[in-house]
N, C-alpha and C. Protein backbone atom coordinates (compact mmCIF):
# COMPACT_ATOMS: atom_id res chain seq x y z
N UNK A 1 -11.60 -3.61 -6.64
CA UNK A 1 -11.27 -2.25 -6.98
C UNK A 1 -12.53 -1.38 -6.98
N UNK A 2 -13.52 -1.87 -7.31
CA UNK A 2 -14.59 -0.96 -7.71
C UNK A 2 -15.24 -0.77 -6.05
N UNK A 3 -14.81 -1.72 -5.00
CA UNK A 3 -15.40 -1.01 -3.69
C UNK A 3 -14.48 -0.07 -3.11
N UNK A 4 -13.43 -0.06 -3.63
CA UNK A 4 -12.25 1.17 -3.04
C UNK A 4 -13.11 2.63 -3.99
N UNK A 5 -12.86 2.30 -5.42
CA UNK A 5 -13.48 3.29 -6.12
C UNK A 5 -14.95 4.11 -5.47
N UNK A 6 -15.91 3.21 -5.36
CA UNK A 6 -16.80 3.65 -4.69
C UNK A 6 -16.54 4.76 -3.16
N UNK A 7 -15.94 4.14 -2.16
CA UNK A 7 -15.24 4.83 -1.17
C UNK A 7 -14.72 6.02 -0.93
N UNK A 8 -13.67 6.06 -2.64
CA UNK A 8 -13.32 7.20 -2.64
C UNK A 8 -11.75 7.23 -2.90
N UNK A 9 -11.54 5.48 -2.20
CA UNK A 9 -10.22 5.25 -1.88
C UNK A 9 -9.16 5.12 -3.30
N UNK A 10 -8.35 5.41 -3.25
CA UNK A 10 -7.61 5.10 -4.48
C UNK A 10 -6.47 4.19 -3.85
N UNK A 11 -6.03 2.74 -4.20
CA UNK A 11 -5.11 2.10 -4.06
C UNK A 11 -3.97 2.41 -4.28
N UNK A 12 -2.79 2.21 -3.57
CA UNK A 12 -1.59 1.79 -4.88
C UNK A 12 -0.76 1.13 -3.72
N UNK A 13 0.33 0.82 -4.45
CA UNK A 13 1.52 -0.20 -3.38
C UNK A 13 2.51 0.09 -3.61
N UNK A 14 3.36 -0.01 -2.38
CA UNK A 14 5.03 0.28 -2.44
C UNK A 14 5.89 -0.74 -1.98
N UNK A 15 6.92 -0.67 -2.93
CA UNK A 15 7.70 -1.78 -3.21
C UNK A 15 9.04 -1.43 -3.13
N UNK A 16 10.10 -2.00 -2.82
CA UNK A 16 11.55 -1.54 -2.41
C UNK A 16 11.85 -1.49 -4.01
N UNK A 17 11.48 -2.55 -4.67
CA UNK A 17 11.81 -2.62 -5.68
C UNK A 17 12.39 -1.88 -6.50
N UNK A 18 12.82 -1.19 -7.83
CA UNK A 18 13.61 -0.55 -8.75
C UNK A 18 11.72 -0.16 -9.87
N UNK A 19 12.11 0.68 -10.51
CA UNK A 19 10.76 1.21 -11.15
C UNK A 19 10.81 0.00 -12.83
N UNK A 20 11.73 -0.27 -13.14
CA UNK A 20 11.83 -1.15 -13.96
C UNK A 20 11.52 -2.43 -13.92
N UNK A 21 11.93 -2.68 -12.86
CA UNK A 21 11.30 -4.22 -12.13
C UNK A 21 10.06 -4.28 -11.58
N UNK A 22 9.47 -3.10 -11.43
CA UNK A 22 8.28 -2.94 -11.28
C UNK A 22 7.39 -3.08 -12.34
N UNK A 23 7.79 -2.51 -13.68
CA UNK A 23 7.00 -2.85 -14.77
C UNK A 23 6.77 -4.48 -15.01
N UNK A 24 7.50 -4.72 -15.20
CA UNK A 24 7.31 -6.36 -15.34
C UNK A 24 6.69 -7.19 -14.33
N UNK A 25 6.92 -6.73 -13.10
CA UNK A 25 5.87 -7.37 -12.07
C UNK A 25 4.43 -6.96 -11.97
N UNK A 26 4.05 -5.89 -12.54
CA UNK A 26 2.97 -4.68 -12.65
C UNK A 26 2.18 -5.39 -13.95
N UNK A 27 3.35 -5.85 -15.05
CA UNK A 27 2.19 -6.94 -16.25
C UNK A 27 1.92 -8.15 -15.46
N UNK A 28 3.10 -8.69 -15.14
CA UNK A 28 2.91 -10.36 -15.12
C UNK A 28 1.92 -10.25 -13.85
N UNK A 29 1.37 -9.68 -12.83
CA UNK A 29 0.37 -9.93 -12.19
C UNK A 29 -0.94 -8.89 -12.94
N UNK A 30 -0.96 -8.36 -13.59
CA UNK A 30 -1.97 -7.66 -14.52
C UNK A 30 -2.97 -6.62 -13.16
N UNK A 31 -1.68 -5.81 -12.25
CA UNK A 31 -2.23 -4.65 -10.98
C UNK A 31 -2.98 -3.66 -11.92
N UNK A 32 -4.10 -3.49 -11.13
CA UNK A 32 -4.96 -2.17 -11.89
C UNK A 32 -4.93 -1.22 -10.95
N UNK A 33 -3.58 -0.82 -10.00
CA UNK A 33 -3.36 -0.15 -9.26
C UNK A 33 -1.80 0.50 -9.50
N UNK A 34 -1.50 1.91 -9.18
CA UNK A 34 0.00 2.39 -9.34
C UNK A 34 1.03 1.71 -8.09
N UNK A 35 2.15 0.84 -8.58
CA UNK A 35 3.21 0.24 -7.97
C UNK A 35 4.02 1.34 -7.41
N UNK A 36 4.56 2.19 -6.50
CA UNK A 36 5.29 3.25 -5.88
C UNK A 36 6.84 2.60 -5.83
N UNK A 37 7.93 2.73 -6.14
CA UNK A 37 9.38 2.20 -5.57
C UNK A 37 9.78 3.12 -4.74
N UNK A 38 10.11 2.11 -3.18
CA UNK A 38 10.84 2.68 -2.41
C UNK A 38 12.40 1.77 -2.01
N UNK A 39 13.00 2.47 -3.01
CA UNK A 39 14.51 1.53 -2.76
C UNK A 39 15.07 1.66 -1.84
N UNK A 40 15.19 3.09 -0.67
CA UNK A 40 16.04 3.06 0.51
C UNK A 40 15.03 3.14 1.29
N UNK A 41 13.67 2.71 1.39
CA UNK A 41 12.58 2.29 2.38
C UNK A 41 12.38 3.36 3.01
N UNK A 42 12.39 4.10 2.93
CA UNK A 42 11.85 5.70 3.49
C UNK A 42 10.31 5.31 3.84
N UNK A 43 9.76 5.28 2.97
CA UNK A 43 8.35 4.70 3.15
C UNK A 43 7.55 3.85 4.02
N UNK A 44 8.43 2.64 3.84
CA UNK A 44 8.26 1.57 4.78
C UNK A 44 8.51 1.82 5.93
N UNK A 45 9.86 2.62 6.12
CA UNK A 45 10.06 3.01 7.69
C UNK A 45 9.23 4.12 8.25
N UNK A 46 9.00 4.60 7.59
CA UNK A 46 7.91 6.00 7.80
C UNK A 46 6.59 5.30 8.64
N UNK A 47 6.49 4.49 7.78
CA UNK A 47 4.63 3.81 8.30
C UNK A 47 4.98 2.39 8.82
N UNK A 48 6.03 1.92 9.36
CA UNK A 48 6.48 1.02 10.31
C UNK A 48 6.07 0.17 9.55
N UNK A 49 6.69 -0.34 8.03
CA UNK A 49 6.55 -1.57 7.61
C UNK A 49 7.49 -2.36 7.09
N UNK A 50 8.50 -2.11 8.24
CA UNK A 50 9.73 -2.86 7.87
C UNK A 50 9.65 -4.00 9.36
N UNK A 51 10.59 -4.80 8.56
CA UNK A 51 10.03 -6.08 9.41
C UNK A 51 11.58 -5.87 10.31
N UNK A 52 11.90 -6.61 11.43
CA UNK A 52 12.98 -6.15 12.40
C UNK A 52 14.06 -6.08 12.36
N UNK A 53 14.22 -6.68 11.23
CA UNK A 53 15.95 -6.63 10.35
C UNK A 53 16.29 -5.62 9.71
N UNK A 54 14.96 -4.74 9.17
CA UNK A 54 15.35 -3.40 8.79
C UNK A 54 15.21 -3.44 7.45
N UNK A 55 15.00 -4.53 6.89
CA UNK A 55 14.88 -4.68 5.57
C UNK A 55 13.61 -5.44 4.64
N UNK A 56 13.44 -6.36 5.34
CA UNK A 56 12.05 -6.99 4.79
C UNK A 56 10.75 -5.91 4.99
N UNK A 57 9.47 -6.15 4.26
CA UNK A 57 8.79 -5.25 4.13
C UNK A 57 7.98 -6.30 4.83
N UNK A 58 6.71 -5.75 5.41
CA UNK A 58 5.55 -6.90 5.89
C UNK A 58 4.59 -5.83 5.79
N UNK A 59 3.81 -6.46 5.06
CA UNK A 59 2.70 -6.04 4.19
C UNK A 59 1.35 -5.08 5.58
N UNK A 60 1.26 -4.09 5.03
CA UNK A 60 0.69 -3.22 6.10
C UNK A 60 -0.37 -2.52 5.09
N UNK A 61 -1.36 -1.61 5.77
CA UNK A 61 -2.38 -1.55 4.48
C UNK A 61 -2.39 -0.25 5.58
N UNK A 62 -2.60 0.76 5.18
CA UNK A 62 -2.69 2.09 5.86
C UNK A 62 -4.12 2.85 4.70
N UNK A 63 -5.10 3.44 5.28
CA UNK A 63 -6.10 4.59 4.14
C UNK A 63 -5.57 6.02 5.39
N UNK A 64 -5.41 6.49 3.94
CA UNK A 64 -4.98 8.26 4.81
C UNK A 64 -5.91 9.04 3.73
N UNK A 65 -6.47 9.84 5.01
CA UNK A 65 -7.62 10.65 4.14
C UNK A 65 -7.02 11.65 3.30
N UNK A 66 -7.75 12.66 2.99
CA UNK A 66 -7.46 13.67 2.41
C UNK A 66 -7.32 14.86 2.87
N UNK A 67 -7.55 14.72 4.58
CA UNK A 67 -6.76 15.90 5.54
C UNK A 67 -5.61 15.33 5.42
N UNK A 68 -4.75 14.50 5.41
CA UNK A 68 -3.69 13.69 6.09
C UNK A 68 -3.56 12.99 7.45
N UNK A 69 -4.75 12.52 7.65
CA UNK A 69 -4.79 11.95 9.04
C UNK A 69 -4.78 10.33 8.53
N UNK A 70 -4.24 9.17 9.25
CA UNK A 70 -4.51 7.91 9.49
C UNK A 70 -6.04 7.41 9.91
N UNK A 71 -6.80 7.23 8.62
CA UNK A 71 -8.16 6.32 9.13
C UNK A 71 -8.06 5.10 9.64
N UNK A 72 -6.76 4.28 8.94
CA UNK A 72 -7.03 2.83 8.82
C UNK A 72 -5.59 2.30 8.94
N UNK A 73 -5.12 1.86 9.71
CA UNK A 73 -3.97 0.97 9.73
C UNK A 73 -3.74 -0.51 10.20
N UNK A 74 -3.12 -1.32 9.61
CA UNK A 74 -3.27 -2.90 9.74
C UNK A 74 -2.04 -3.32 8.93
N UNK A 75 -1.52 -4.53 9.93
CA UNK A 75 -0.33 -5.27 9.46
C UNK A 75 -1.40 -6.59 8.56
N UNK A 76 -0.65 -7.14 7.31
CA UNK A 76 -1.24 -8.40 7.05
C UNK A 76 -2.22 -7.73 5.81
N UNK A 77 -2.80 -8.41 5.66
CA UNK A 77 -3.87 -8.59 4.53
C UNK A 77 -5.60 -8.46 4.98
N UNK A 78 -5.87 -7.09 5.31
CA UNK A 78 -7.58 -7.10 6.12
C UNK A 78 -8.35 -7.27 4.93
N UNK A 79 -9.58 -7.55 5.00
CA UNK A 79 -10.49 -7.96 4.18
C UNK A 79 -10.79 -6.33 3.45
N UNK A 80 -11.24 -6.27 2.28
CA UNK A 80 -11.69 -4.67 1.77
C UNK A 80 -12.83 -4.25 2.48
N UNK A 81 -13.38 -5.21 3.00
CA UNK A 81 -15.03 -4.25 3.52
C UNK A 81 -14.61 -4.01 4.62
N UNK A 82 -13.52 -4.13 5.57
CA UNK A 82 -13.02 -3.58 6.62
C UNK A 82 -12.47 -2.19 6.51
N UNK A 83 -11.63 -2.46 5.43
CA UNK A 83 -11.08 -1.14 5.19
C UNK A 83 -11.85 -0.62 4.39
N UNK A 84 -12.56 -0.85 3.47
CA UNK A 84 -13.52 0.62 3.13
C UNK A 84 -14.50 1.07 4.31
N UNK A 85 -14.60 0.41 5.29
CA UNK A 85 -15.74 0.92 6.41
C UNK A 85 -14.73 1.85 6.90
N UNK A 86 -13.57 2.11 6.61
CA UNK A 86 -12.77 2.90 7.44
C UNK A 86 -12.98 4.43 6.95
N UNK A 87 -13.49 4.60 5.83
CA UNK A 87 -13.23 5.89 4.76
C UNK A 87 -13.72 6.49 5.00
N UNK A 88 -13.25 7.73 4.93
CA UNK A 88 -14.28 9.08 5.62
C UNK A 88 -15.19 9.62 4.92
């Protein structure tokens, strides 16, 4: 966290999930980041992270600056010093 912080970047993650079920997944993994719910995947489909059934999510890591442009996009899990080299 503290090399995103540095960056500039602020984390968070989106989850189909329900905002309630989010709390409890938000302790029991102890995230020091804001959990987003996207229940009808608006989100996911927006930034192409729905997997081909239309429903599974597959984990995509996007940094969007603060014009609104795409610095950084990647399916999977990239290392942080990849994506903070991305930050404007």
């Amino acid at each position: 966290m503290a090399k995103f912080q540095t960056a500039g970047i602020q984390p968070f993650g989106v989850n189909p999930a329900g905002v309630d079920s989010h709390a409890g997944y938000v302790r029991k993994l102890a995230f020091n980041f804001p959990l987003l719910s996207d229940p009808e995947r608006a989100i996911a489909r927006a930034y192409h992270a729905l997997k081909d059934d239309g429903k599974g999510i597959q984990r995509t890591v996007y940094v969007v600056s603060k014009d609104g442009t795409i610095a950084f996009a990647q399916r999977g899990a990239p290392p942080v010093d990849e994506i903070v080299a991305s930050a404007p």
